[in-house]
Protein backbone atom coordinates (compact mmCIF):
# COMPACT_ATOMS: atom_id res chain seq x y z
CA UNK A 1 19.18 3.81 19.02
CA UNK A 2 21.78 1.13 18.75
CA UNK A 3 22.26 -1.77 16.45
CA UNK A 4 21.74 -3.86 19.91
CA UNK A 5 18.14 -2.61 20.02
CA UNK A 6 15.60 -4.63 18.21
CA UNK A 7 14.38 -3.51 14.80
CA UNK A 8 10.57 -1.94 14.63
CA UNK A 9 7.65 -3.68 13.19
CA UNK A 10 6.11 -1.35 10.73
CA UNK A 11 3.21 -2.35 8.83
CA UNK A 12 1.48 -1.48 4.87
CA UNK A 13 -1.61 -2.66 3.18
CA UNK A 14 -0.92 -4.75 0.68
CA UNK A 15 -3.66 -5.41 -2.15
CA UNK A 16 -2.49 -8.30 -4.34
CA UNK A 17 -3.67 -11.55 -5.77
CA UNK A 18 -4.36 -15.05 -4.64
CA UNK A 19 -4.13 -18.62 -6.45
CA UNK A 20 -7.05 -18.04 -7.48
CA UNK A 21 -6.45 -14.74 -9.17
CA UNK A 22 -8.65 -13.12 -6.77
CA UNK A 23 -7.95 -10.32 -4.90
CA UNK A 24 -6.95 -10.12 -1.20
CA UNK A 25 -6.14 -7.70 1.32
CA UNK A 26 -2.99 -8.21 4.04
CA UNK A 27 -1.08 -6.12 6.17
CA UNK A 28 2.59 -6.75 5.38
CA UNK A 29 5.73 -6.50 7.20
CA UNK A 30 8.11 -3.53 5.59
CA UNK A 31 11.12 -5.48 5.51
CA UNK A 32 14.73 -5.48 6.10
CA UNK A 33 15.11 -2.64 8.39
CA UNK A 34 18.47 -1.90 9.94
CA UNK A 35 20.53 0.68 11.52
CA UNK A 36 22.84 2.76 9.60
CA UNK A 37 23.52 6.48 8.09
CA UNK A 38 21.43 7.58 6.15
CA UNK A 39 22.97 10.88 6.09
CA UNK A 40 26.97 11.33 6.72
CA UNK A 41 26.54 13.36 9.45
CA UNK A 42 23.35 12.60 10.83
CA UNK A 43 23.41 9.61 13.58
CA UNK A 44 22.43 6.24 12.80
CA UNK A 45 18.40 5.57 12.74
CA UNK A 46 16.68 2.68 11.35
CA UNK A 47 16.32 2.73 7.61
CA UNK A 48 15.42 0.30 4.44
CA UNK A 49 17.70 0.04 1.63
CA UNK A 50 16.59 2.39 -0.91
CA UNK A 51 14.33 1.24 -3.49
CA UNK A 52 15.65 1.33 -6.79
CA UNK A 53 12.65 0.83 -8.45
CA UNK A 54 10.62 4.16 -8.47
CA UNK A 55 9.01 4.87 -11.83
CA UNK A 56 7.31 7.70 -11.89
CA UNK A 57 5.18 9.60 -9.06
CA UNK A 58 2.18 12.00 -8.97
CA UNK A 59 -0.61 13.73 -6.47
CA UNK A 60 -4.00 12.59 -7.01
CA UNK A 61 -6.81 14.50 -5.21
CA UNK A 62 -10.23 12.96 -5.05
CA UNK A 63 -13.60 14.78 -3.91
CA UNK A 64 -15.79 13.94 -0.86
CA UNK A 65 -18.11 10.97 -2.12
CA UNK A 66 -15.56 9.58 -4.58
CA UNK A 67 -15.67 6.10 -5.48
CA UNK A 68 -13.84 4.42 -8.22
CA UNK A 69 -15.66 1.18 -8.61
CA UNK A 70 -13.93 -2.01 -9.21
CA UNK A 71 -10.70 -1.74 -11.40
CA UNK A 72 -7.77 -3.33 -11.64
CA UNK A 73 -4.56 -1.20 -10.58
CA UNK A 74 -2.73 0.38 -13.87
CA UNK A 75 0.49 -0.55 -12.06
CA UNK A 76 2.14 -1.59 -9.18
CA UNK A 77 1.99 1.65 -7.05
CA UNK A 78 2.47 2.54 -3.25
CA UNK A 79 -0.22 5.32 -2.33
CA UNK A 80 0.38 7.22 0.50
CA UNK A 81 -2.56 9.46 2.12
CA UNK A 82 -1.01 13.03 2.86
CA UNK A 83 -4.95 14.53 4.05
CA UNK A 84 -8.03 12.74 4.35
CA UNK A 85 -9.11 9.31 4.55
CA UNK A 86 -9.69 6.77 2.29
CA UNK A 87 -10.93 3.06 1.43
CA UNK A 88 -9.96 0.11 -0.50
CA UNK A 89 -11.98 -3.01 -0.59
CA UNK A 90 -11.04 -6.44 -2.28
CA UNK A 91 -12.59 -9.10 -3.59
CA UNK A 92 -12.08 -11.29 -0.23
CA UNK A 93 -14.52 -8.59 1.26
CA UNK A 94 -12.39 -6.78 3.25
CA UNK A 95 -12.64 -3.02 3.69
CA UNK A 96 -9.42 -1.17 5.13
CA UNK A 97 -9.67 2.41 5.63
CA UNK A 98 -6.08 4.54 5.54
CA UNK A 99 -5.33 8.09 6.48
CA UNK A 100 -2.53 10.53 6.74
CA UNK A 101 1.00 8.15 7.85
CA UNK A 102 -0.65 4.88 6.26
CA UNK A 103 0.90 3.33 2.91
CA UNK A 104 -0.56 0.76 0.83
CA UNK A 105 0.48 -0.86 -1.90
CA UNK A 106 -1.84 -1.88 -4.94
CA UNK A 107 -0.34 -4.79 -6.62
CA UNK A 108 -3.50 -6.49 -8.12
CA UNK A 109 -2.41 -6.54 -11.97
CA UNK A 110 -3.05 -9.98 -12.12
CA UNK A 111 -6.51 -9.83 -10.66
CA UNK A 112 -9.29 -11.79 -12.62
CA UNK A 113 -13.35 -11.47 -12.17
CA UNK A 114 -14.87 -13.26 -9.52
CA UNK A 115 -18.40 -15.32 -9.50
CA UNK A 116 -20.21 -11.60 -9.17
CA UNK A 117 -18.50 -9.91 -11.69
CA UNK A 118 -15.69 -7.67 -9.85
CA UNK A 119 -12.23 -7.96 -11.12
CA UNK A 120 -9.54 -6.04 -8.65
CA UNK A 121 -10.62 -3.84 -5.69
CA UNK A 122 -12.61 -0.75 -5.33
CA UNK A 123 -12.09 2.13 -3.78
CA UNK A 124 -13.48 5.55 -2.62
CA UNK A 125 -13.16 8.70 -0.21
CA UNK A 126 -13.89 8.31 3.28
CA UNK A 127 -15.34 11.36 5.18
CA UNK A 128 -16.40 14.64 4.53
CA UNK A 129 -13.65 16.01 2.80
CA UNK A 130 -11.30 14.94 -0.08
CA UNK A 131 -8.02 12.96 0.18
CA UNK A 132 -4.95 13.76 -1.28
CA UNK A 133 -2.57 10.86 -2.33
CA UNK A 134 0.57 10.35 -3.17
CA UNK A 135 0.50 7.68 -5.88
CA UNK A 136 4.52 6.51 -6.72
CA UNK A 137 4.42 4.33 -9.68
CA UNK A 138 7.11 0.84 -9.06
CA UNK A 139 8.39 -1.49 -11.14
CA UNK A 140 9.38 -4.99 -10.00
CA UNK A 141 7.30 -7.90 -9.58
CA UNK A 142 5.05 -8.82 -6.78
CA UNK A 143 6.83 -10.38 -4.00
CA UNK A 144 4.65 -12.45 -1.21
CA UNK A 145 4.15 -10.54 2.08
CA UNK A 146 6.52 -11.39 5.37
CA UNK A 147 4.50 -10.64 8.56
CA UNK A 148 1.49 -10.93 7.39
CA UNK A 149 -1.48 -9.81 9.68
CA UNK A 150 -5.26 -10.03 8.79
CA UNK A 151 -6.22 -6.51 7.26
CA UNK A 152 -8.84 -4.59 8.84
């Protein structure tokens, strides 16, 4: 890798808010990577600046058949499957399934009910056996996507 190479296009799921209020799903562009050091004496790789904005983190593990109905996110949080799958749907009707190397970040705080009553996105266990998240709490304010894709 070489700073002559072009950067990668990795991708999250991004659950947020629209106009409206009303929750939508994209996949979003992880920004601004570049090649440096990450590590003194490790070589060069590509790498984000690091986020200062961690708050808190913890390991959630939910049983096959698990759903969560609709809810609003407590926080802003980036989950990150470590076993298992799992699903989030949002009020725009999409469904997105993530598994083990997938990130997604729930940033509906702001999310108000729609004509049928659901307020936020719900969200459940996919499969026959339970997931285990990693849920890392971040501050900051929601920040529109870059590369945005349609969410499947």
């Amino acid at each position: 890798m070489s700073p002559e190479n072009e950067a990668p296009v990795i991708y999250q799921v991004h659950v947020t808010t629209d106009a409206d209020g009303h929750t939508v799903t994209h996949r979003c562009q992880v920004p601004s990577l570049s090649i440096r050091r990450t590590i003194s004496d490790s070589p060069p790789m590509w790498a984000t600046e690091p986020n200062p904005d961690p708050v808190s983190r913890s390991v959630w593990v939910m049983p096959p058949g698990w759903e969560g109905g609709w809810h609003r996110n407590p926080q802003r949080q980036l989950v990150v499957p470590l076993s298992g799958s799992w699903w989030v749907r949002t009020q725009d009707g999409v469904r997105t399934v993530m598994g083990p190397g997938q990130a997604h970040l729930g940033d509906d705080l702001e999310a108000v009910e729609d004509a049928e009553g659901r307020c936020g996105h719900d969200s459940g266990t996919e499969g026959g056996e339970p997931v285990v998240l990693l849920m890392i709490a971040v501050g900051g304010q929601r920040q529109p996507c870059v590369g945005v894709i349609t969410a499947e």
